[in-house]
Protein backbone atom coordinates (compact mmCIF):
# COMPACT_ATOMS: atom_id res chain seq x y z
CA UNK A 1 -20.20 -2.57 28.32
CA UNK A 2 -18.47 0.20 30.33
CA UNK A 3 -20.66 -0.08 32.89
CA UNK A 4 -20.14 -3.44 33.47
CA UNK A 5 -16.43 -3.55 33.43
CA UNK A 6 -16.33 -0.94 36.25
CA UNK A 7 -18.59 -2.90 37.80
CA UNK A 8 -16.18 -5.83 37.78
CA UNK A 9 -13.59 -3.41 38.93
CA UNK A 10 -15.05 -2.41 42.01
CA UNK A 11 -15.60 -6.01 42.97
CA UNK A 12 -12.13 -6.42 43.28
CA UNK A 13 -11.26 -9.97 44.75
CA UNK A 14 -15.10 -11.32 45.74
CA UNK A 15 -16.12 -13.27 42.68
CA UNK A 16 -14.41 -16.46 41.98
CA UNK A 17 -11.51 -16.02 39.75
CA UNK A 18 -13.34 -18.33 36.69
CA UNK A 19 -16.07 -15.74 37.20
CA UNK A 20 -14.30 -13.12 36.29
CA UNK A 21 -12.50 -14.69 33.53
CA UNK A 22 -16.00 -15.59 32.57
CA UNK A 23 -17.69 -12.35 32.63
CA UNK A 24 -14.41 -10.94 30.43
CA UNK A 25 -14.04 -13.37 27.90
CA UNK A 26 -17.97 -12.23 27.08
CA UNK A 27 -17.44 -8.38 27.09
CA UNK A 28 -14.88 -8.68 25.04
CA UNK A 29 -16.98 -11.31 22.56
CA UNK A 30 -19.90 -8.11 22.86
CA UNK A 31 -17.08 -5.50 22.21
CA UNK A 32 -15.99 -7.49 18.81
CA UNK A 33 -19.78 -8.18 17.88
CA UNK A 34 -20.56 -4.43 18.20
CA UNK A 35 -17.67 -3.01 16.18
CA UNK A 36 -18.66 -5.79 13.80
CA UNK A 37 -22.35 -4.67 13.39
CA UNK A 38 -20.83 -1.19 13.16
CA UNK A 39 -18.19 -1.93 10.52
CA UNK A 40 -20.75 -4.41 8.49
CA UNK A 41 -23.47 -1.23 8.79
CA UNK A 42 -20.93 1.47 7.60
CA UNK A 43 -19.48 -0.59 4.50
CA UNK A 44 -23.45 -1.16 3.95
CA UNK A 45 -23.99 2.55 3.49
CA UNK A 46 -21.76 3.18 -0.10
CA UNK A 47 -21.31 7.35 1.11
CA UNK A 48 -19.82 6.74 4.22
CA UNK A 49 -16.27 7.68 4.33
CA UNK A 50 -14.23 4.65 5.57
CA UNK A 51 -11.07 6.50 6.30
CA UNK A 52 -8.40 7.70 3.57
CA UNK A 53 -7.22 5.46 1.28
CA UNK A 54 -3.65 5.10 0.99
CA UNK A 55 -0.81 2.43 -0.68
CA UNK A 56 -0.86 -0.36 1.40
CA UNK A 57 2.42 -2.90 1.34
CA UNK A 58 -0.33 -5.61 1.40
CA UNK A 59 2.97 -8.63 1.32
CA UNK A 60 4.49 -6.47 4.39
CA UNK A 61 0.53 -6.43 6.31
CA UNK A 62 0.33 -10.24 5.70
CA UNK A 63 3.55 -10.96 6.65
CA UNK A 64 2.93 -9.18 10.01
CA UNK A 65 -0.79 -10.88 10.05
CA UNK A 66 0.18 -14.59 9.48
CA UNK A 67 3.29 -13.88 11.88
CA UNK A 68 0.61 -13.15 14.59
CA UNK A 69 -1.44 -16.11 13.87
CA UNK A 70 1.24 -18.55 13.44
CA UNK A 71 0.15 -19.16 9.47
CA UNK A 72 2.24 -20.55 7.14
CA UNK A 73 3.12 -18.01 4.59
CA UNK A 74 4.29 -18.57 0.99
CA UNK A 75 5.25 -16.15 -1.50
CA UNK A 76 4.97 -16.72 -5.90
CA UNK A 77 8.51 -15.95 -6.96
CA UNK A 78 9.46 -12.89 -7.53
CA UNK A 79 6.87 -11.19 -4.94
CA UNK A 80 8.93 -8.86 -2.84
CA UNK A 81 5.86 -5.73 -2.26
CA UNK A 82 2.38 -5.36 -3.08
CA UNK A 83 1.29 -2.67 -3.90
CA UNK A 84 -2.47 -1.88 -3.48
CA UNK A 85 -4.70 1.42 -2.82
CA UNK A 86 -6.92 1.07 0.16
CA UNK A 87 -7.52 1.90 3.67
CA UNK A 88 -5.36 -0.15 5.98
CA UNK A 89 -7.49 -0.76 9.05
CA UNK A 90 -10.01 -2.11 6.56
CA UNK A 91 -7.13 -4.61 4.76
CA UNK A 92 -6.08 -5.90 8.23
CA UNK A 93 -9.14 -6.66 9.27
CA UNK A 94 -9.72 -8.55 5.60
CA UNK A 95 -6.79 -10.53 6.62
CA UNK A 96 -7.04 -10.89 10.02
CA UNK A 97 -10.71 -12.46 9.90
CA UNK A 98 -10.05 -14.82 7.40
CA UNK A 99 -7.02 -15.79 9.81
CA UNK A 100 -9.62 -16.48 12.20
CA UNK A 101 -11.66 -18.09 10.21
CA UNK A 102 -9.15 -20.28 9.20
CA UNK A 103 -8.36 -20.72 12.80
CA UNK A 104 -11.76 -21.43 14.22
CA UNK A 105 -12.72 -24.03 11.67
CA UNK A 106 -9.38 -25.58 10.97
CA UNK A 107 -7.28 -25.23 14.01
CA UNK A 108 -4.19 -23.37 14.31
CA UNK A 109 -2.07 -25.90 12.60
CA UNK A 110 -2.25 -26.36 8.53
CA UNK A 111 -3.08 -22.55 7.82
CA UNK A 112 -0.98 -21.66 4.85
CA UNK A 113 -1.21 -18.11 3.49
CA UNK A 114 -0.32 -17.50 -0.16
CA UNK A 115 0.32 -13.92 -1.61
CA UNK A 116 1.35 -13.03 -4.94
CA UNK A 117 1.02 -11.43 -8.11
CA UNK A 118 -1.64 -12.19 -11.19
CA UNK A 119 -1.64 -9.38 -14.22
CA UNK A 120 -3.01 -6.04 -12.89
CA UNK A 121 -3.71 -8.15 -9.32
CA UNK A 122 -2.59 -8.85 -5.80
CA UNK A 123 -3.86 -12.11 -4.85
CA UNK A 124 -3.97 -13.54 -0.97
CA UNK A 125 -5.00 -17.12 -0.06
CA UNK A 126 -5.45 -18.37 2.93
CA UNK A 127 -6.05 -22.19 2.99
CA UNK A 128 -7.42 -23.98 6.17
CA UNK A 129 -7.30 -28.19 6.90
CA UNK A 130 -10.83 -27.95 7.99
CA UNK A 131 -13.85 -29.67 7.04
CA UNK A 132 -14.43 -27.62 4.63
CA UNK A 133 -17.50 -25.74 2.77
CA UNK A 134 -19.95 -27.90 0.53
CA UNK A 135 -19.71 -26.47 -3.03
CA UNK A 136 -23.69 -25.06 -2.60
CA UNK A 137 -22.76 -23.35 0.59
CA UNK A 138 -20.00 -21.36 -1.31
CA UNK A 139 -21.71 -18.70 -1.77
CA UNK A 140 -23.98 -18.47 1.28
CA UNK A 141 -21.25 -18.27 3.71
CA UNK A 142 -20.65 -14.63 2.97
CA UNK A 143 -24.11 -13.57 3.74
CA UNK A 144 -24.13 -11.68 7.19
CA UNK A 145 -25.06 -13.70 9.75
CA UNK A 146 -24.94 -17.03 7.85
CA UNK A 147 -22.90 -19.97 9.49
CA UNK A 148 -22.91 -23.40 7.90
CA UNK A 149 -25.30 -25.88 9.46
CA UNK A 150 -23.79 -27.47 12.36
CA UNK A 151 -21.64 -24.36 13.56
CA UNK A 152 -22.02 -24.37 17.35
CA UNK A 153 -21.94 -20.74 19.57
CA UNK A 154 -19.01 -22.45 20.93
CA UNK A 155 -17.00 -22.21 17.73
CA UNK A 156 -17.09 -18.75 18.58
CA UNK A 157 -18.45 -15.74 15.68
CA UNK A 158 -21.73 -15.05 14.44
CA UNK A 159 -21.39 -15.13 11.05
CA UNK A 160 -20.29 -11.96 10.32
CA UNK A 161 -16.41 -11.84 9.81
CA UNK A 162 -16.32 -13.31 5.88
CA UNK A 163 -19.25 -10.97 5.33
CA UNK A 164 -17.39 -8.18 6.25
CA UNK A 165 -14.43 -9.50 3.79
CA UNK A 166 -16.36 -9.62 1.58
CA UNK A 167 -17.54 -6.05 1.82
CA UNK A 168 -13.98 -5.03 2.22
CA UNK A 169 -12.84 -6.51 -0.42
CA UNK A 170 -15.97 -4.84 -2.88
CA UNK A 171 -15.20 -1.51 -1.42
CA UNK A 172 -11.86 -2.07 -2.50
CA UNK A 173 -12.68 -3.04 -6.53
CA UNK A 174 -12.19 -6.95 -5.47
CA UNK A 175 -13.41 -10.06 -5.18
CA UNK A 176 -13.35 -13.11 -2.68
CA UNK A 177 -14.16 -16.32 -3.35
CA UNK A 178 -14.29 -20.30 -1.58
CA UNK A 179 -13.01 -23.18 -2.95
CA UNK A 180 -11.92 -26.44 -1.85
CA UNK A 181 -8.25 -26.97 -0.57
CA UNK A 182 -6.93 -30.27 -2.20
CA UNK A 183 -6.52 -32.94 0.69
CA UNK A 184 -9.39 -31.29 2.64
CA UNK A 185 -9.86 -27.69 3.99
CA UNK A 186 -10.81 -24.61 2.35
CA UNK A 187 -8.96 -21.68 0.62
CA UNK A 188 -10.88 -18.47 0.40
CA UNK A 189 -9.01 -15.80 -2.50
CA UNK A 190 -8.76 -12.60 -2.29
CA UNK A 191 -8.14 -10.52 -5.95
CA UNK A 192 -7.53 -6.69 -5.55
CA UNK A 193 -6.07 -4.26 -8.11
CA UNK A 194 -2.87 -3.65 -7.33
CA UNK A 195 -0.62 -0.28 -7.73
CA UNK A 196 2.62 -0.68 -10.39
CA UNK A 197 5.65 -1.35 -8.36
């Protein structure tokens, strides 16, 4: 991949500019597929150190999250931190693929994100107005590589990203989970223990 960006450096001006544009857009899908492979491969191996764990503001990395994708966000009453233990660069990209995911199969508009607070657990939602996931699919659709039937390379992803939250989230002591958004869409949960405030 370095290699071929230089190369498209030292073109300079030559190729057409939708060439270019082009020839970036896929890098940069290879770039996210490889440090997918290599995430999904290291949460695969249970001794490999995924970075120090920490107490994460999960509300204040969601907030930030949803702000970025233009998501909805609600809060349950009285939610003003969340406390979790956990490595951050593995709960933002938890939250920022099922963003995406709710993106890429729903559209940008109708993403609501719901955070709050449920005994000893932090609980995110993020709800989509997509077609949503047939109840025997459920399941399937955090396999790795596993996209629902009909999913076009175009779409984008390769059937990786809720595999990988769901990893994160099992690494973590949690659970994730798809069910069906009333009026249409999905809502994937997200339970983690959470620290005392």
């Amino acid at each position: 991949l370095t290699r071929i960006r230089m190369g498209m450096e030292l073109m300079g001006a030559q190729p057409a500019p939708a060439f270019r544009e082009e020839i970036s857009r896929n890098i940069a899908e290879l770039d996210q597929l490889i440090d997918e492979i290599l995430l999904a491969s290291r949460l695969d191996a249970r001794e490999a150190d995924m970075g120090t764990v920490e107490t994460i503001d999960l509300l204040g990395l969601v907030v930030e999250e949803s702000a970025r994708a233009g998501a909805e966000l609600e809060l349950a009453e009285g939610v003003d931190s969340l406390l979790v233990p956990g490595v951050t660069k593995l709960m933002r990209r938890l939250v920022r693929n099922l963003l995406e995911n709710a993106r890429r199969y729903g559209g940008a508009a109708g993403i609501t994100v719901v955070v709050a607070r449920e005994g000893s657990q932090a609980v995110l939602q993020v709800c989509d107005r997509g077609p949503g996931v047939p109840p025997e699919q459920r399941e399937r659709i955090f396999e790795p590589f596993y996209r629902l039937p009909g999913a076009s390379e175009r779409e984008g992803g390769v059937g990786l990203g809720l595999a990988l939250v769901k990893s994160i989230a099992e690494r973590h002591g949690g659970t994730v989970r798809c069910e069906a958004r009333a009026g249409g869409g999905a809502c994937f949960t997200v339970r983690l223990p959470r620290l005392a405030a």
